[in-house]
Protein backbone atom coordinates (compact mmCIF):
# COMPACT_ATOMS: atom_id res chain seq x y z
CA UNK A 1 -14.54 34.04 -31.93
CA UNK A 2 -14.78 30.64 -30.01
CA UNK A 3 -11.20 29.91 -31.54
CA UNK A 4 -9.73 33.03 -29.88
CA UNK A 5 -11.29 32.81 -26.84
CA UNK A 6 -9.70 29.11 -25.78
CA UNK A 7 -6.53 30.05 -27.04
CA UNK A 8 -6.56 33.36 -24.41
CA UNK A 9 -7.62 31.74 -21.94
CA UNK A 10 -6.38 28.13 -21.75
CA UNK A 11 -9.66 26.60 -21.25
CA UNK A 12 -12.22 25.29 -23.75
CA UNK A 13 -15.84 25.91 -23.66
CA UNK A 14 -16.46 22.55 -22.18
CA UNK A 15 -13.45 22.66 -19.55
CA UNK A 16 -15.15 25.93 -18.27
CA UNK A 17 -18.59 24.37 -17.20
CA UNK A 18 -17.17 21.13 -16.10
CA UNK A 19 -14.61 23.82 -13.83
CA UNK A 20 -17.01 26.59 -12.90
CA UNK A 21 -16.65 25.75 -9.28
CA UNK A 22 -12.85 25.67 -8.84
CA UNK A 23 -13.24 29.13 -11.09
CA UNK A 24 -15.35 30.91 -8.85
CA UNK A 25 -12.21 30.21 -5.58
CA UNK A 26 -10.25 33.13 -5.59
CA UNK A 27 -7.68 31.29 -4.77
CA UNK A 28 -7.83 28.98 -7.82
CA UNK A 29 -9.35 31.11 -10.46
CA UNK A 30 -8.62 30.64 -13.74
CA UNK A 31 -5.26 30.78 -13.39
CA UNK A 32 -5.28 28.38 -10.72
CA UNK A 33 -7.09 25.83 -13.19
CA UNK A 34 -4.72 26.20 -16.18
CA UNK A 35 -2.07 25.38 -13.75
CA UNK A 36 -3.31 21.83 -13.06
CA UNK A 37 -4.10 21.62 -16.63
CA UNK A 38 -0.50 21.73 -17.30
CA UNK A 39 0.74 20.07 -13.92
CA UNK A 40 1.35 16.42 -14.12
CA UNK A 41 1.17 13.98 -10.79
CA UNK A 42 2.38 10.07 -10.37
CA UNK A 43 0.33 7.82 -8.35
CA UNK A 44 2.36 4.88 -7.16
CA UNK A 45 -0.68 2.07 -6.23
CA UNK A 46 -4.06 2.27 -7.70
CA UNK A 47 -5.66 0.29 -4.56
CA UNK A 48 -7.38 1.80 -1.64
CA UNK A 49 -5.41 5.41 -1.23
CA UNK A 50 -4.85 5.42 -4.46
CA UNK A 51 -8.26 4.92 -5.67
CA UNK A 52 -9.62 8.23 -4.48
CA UNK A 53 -6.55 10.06 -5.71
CA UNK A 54 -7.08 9.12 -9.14
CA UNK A 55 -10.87 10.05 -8.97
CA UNK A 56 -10.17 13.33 -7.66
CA UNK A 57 -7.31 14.42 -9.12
CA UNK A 58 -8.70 13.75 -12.62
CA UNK A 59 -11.82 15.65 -11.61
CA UNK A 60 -9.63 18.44 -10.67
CA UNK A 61 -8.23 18.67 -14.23
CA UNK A 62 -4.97 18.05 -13.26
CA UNK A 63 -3.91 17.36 -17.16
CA UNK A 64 -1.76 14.64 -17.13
CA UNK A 65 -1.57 11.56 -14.34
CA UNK A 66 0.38 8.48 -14.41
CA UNK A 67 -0.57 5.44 -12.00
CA UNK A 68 1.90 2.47 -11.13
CA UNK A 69 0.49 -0.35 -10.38
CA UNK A 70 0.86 -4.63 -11.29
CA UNK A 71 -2.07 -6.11 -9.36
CA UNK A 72 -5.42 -7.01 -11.60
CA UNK A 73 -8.45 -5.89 -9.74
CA UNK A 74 -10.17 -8.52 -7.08
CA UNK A 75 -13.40 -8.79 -5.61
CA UNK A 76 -11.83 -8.40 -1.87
CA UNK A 77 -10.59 -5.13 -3.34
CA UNK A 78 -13.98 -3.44 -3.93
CA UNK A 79 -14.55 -2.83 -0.33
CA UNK A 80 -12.38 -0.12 -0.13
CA UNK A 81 -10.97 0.54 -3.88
CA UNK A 82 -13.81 2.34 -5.40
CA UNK A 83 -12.14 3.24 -8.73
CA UNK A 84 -12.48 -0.34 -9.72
CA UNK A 85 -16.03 -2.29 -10.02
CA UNK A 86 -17.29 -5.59 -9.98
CA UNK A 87 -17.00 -5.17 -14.03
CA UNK A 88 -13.48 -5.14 -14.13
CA UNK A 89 -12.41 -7.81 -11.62
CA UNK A 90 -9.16 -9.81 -13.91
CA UNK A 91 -8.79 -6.47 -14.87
CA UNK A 92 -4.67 -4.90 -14.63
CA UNK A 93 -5.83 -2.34 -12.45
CA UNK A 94 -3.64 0.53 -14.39
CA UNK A 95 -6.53 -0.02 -16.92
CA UNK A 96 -9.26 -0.53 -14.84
CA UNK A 97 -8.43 3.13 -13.08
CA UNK A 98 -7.84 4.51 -16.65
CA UNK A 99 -11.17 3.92 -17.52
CA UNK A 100 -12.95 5.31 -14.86
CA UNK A 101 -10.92 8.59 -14.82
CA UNK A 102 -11.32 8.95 -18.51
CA UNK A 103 -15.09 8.24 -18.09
CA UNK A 104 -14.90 10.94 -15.41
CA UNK A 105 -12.63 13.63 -17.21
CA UNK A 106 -12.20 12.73 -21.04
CA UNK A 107 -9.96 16.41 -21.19
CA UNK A 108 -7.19 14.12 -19.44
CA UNK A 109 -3.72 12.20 -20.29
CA UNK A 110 -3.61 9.12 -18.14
CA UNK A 111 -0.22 7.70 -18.40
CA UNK A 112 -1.00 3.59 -16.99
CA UNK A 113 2.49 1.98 -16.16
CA UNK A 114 1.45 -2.15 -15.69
CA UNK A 115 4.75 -2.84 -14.07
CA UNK A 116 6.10 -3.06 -10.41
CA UNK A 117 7.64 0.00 -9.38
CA UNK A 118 11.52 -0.73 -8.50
CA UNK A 119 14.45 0.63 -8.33
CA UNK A 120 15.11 -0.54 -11.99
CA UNK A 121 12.67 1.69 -13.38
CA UNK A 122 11.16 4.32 -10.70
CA UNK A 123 13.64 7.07 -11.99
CA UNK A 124 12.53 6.51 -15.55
CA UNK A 125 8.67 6.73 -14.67
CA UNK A 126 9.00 9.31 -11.97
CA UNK A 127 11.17 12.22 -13.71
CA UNK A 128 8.35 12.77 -16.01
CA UNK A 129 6.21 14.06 -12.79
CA UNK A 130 5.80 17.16 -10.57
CA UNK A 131 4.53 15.47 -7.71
CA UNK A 132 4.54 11.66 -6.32
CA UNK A 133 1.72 10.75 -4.47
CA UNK A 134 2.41 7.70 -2.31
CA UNK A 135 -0.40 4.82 -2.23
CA UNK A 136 1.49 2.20 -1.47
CA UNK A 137 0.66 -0.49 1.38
CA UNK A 138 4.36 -1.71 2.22
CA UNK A 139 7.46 -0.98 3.22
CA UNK A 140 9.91 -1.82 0.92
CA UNK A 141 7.72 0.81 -2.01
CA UNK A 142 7.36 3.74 0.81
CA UNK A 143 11.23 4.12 1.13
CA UNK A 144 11.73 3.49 -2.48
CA UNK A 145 9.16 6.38 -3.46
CA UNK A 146 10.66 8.40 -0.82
CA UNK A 147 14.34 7.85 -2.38
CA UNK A 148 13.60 8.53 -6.06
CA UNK A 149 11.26 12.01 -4.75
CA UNK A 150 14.56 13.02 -2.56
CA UNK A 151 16.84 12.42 -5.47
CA UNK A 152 14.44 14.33 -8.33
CA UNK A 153 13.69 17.26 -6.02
CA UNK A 154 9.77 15.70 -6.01
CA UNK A 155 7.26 16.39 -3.39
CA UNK A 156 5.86 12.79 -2.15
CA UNK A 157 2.50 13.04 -0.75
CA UNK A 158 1.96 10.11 1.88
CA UNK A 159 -0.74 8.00 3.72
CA UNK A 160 -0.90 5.07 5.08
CA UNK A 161 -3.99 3.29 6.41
CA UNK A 162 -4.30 0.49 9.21
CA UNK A 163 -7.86 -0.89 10.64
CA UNK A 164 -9.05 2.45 11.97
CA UNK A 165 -5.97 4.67 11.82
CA UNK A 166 -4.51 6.55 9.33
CA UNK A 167 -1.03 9.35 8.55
CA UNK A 168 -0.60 11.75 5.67
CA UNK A 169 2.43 14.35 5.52
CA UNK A 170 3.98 15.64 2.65
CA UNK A 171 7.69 14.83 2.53
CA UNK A 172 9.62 17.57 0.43
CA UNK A 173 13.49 17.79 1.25
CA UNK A 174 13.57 20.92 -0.50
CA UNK A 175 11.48 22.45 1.97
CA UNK A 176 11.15 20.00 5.13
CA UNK A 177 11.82 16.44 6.24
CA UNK A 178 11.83 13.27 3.81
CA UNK A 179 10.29 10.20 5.31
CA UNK A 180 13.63 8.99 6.02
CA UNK A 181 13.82 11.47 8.75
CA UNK A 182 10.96 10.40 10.30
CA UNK A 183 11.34 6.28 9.90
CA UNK A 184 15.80 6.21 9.31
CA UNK A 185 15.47 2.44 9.01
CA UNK A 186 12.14 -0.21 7.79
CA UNK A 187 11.02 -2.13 10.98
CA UNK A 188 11.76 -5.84 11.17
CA UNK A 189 10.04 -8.02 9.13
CA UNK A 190 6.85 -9.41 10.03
CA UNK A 191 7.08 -6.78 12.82
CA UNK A 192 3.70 -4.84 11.35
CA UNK A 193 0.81 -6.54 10.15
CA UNK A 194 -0.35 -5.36 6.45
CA UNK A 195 -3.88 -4.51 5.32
CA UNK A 196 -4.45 -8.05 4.61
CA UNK A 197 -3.67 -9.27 7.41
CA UNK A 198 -5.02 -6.78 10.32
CA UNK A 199 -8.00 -5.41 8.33
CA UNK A 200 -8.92 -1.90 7.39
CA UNK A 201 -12.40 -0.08 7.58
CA UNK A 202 -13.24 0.06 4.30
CA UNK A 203 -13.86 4.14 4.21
CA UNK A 204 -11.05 5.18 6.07
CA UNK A 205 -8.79 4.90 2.76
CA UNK A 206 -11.37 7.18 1.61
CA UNK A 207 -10.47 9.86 3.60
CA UNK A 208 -7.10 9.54 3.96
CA UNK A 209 -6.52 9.49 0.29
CA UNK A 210 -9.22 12.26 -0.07
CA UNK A 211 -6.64 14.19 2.31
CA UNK A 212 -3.76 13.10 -0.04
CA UNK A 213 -5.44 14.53 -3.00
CA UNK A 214 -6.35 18.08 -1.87
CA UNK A 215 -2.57 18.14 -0.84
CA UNK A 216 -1.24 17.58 -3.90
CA UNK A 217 -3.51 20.47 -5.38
CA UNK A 218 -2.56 22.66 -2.97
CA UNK A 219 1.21 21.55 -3.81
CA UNK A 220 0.45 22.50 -7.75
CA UNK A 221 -1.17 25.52 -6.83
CA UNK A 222 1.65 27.01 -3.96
CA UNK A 223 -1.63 27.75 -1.64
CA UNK A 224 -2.54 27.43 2.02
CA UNK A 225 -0.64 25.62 4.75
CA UNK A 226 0.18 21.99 3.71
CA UNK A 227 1.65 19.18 5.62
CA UNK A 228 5.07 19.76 5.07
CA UNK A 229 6.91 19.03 8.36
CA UNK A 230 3.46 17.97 10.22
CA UNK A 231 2.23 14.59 10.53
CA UNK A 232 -1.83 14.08 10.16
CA UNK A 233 -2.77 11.50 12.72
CA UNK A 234 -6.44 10.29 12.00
CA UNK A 235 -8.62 8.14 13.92
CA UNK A 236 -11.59 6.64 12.59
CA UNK A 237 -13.03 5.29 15.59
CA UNK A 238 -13.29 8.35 17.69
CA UNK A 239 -13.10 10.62 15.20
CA UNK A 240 -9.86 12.44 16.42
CA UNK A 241 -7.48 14.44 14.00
CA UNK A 242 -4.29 14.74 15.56
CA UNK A 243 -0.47 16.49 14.55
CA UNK A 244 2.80 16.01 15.02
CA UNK A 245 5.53 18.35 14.09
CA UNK A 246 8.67 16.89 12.58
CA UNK A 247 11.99 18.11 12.12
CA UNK A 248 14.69 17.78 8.97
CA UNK A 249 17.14 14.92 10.48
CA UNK A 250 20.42 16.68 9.96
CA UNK A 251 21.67 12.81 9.96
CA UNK A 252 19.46 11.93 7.45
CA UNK A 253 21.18 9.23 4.64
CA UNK A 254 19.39 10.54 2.17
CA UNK A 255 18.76 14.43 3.04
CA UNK A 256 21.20 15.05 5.68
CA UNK A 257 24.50 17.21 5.88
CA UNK A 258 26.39 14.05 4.90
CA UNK A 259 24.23 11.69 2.80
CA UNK A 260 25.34 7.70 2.43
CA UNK A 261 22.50 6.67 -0.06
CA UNK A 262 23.34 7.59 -3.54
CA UNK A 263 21.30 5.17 -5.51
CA UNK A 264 17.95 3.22 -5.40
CA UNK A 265 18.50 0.18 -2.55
CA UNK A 266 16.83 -3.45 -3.84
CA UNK A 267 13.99 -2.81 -0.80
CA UNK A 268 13.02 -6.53 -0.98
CA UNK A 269 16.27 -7.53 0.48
CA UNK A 270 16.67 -3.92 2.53
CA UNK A 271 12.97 -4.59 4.04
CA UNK A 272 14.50 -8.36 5.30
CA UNK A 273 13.47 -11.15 3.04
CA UNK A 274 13.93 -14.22 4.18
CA UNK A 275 17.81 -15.37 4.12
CA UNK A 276 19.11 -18.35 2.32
CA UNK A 277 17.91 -21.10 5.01
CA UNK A 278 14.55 -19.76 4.23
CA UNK A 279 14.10 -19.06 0.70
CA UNK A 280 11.36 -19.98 -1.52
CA UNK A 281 13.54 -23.25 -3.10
CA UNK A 282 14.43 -24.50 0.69
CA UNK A 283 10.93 -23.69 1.67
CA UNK A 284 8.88 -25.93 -1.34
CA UNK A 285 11.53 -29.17 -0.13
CA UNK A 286 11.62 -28.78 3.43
CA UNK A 287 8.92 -25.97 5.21
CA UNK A 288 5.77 -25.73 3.12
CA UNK A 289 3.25 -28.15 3.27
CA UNK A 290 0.18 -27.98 0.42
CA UNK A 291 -3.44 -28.65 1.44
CA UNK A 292 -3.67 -32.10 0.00
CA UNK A 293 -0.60 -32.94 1.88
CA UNK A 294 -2.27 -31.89 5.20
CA UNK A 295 -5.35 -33.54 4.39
CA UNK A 296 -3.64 -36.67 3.76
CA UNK A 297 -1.85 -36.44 7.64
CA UNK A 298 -4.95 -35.14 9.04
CA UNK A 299 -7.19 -38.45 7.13
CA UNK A 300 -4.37 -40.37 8.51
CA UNK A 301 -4.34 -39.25 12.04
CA UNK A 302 -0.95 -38.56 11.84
CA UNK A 303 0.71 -37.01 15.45
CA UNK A 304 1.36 -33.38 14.97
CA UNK A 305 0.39 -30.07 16.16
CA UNK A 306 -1.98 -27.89 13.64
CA UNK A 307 -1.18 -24.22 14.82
CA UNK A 308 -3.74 -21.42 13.79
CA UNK A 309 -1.51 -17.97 14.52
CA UNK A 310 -4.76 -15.87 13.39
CA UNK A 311 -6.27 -13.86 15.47
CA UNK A 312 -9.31 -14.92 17.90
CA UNK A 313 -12.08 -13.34 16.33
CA UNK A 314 -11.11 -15.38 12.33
CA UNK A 315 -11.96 -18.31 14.19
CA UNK A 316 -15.62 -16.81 13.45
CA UNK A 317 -15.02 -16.52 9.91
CA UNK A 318 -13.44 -20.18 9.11
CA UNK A 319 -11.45 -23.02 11.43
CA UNK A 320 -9.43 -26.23 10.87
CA UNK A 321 -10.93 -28.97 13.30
CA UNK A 322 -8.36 -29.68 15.84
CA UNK A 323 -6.16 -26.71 15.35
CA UNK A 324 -4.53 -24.78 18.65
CA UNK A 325 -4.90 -21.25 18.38
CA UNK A 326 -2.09 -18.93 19.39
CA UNK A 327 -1.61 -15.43 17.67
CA UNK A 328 1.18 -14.86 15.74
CA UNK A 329 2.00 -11.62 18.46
CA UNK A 330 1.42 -14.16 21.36
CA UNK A 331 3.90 -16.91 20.01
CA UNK A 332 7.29 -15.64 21.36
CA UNK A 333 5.53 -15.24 24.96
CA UNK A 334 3.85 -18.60 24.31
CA UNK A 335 6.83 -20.58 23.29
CA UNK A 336 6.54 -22.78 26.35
CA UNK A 337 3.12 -24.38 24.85
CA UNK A 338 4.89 -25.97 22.34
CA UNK A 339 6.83 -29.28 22.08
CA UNK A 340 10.29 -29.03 20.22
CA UNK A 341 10.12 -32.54 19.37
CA UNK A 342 6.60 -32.61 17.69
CA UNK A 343 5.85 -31.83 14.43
CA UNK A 344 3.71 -28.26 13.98
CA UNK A 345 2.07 -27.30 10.86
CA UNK A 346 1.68 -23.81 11.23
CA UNK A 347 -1.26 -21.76 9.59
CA UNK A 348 -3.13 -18.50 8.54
CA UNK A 349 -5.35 -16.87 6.10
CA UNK A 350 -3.11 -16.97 3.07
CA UNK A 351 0.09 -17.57 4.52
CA UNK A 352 1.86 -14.28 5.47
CA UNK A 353 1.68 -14.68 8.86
CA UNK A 354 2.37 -18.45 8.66
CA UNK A 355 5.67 -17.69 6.77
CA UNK A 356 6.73 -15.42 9.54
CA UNK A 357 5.83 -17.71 12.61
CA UNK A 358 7.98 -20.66 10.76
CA UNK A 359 10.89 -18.33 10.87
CA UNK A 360 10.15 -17.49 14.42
CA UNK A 361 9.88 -21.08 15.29
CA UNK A 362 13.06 -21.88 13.25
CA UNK A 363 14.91 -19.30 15.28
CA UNK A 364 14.24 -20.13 18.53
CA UNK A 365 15.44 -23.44 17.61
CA UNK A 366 12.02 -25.78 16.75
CA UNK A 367 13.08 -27.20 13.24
CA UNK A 368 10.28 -29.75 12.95
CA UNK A 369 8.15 -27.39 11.19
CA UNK A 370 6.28 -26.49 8.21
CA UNK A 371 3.42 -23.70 6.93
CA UNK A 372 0.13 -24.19 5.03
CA UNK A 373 0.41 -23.08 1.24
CA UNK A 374 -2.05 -20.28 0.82
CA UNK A 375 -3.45 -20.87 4.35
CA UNK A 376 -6.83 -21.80 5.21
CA UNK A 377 -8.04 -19.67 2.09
CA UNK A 378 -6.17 -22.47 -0.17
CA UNK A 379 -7.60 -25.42 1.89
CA UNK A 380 -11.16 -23.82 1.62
CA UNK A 381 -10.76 -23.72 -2.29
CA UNK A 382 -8.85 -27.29 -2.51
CA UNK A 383 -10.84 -29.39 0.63
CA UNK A 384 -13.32 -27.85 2.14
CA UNK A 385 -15.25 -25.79 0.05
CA UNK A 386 -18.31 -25.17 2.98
CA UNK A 387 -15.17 -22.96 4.21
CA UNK A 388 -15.62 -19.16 3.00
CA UNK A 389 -12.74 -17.66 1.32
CA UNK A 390 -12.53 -13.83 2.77
């Protein structure tokens, strides 16, 4: 009887054709595939690692996957986050992914969580989970994920992605190094450039997250070698797969002999936010400057110094007539260019950079200056609209 025959085996009619492949892997089997049917996995970020993650692991039939994530789907994120479409753009990404796994394996639970992930509510989502897979893009959410795995017992699958370059390890604690061991302290702000700033080839999320994913099946499924104390080194450009082989820091604050950390940090401030002199109410009264207000100086031929920190090859995408152009990297070397006693309106694409040349500036003692709202993205919506936004 067909009754009978699902409950002995675990596996509905339906669930064996769409599985027939992983069934016919000794090393998967049937037993291998009822294990992922009742193995769970979180994915923190639904962007461009996590985007193939979702996709594959809900092809797998891994039977229940929860995805953290508060950013709505935009149309600069379909270059490289394939889970979402030009259909859902607006769209809370959590439910945008939802869709698309459901639509791809309806014999799923997705669990969506439309919420930041902090240290306010990480344990809560995370203890429901076998296995964290990190698809985050910053720093502050890598060491977070890292802490709550560490404290759970909770393999965290990792990958990050940069222009051409890309890492994946599997931190476990239980069994090797957490990524505390590897990176003991975040770097200094503004120190490395994110996706949105530097770039990334569009496919090379792709394949780092596609790496991400087959570790976390071979995680639920105890086979083959993973990445557990090895670091994947990947690079796009001349196709090179390199490994490093890391060590459990016996010093560790987290893992170690003699652990310090015994709670989830607030990573914002950890990962150095701007101090008081800098923050967001100082900056609207005395450092930001909106495009109107620049237009207005610039109509006026007012006497200051308009200070592009992009890199050289933007100024091929969209310019500012008049600006100087000096890299944000090249601006501590460069310091000598500028005049202490002019006044330097500082800008970028949207502002990151911007933010973290004023507080360069400010530290090496230049006060008389200010950073473009929303960068030149903001004054080719507001002024110049010939200006493309990218």
């Amino acid at each position: 009887m067909q009754g009978g025959n699902e409950l002995d085996t675990g596996l509905t009619r339906e669930e064996f054709l769409r599985y027939s492949r992983h069934l016919l892997i000794p090393e998967v089997g049937l037993e291998g595939q009822k294990k992922l049917k009742n193995s769970s996995a979180l994915i923190v970020g639904t962007g461009g690692l996590g985007s193939p993650v979702a996709l594959y692991l809900a092809a797998a039939g891994v039977g229940k996957i929860g995805i953290v994530d508060f950013d709505v789907v935009d149309q600069s994120n379909l270059q490289r986050q394939v889970i979402h479409g030009s259909t859902t753009i607006g769209v809370s990404k959590v439910y945008s992914a939802r869709g698309r796994m459901l639509d791809l394996n309806p014999d799923i639970q997705v669990n969506t969580y439309n919420e930041p992930f902090s240290s306010e509510n990480a344990l809560r989502i995370a203890k429901n989970y076998d296995i964290i897979i990190d698809g985050t893009d910053n720093f502050p959410a890598r060491y977070l994920t890292n802490d709550v795995c560490v404290f759970l017992g909770l393999p965290n699958v990792y990958g990050s992605v940069f222009r051409f370059d890309g890492q994946v390890s599997v931190f476990y604690a239980k069994e090797g190094p957490c990524y505390r061991c590897l990176f003991p302290e975040p770097p200094p702000p503004g120190l490395i450039p994110t996706c949105a700033d530097g770039g990334v080839l569009g496919i090379l999320p792709g394949t780092i997250g596609t790496i991400q994913a087959t570790e976390t099946i071979k995680m639920l499924l105890g086979i083959g070698s993973t990445l557990v104390g090895r670091l994947l080194l990947y690079n796009a450009l001349d196709m090179t797969f390199d490994y490093v082989r890391l060590k459990k820091n016996p010093a560790c604050r987290i893992c170690g002999a003699n652990p310090d950390i015994s709670e989830l940090i607030d990573y914002d401030e950890f990962c150095g936010a701007p101090g008081h002199a800098l923050s967001d109410e100082n900056l609207e009264e005395m450092w930001l400057i909106s495009p109107h207000e620049l237009f207005k100086k610039l109509s006026a031929n007012e006497d200051f110094l308009l200070l592009d920190v992009r890199e050289p090859h933007e100024l091929e995408i969209s310019s500012i007539k008049g600006a100087k152009q000096i890299p944000l990297g090249q601006l501590a070397s460069r310091i000598n260019e500028l005049d202490k006693n002019q006044e330097i309106v500082l800008f970028c694409k949207t502002g990151n950079r911007s933010r973290r040349a004023l507080e360069l500036l400010t530290s090496m003692g230049l006060n008389k200056v200010k950073h473009l709202q929303g960068g030149i993205n903001a004054w080719a919506l507001n002024i110049d609209p010939s200006i493309p936004v990218y």
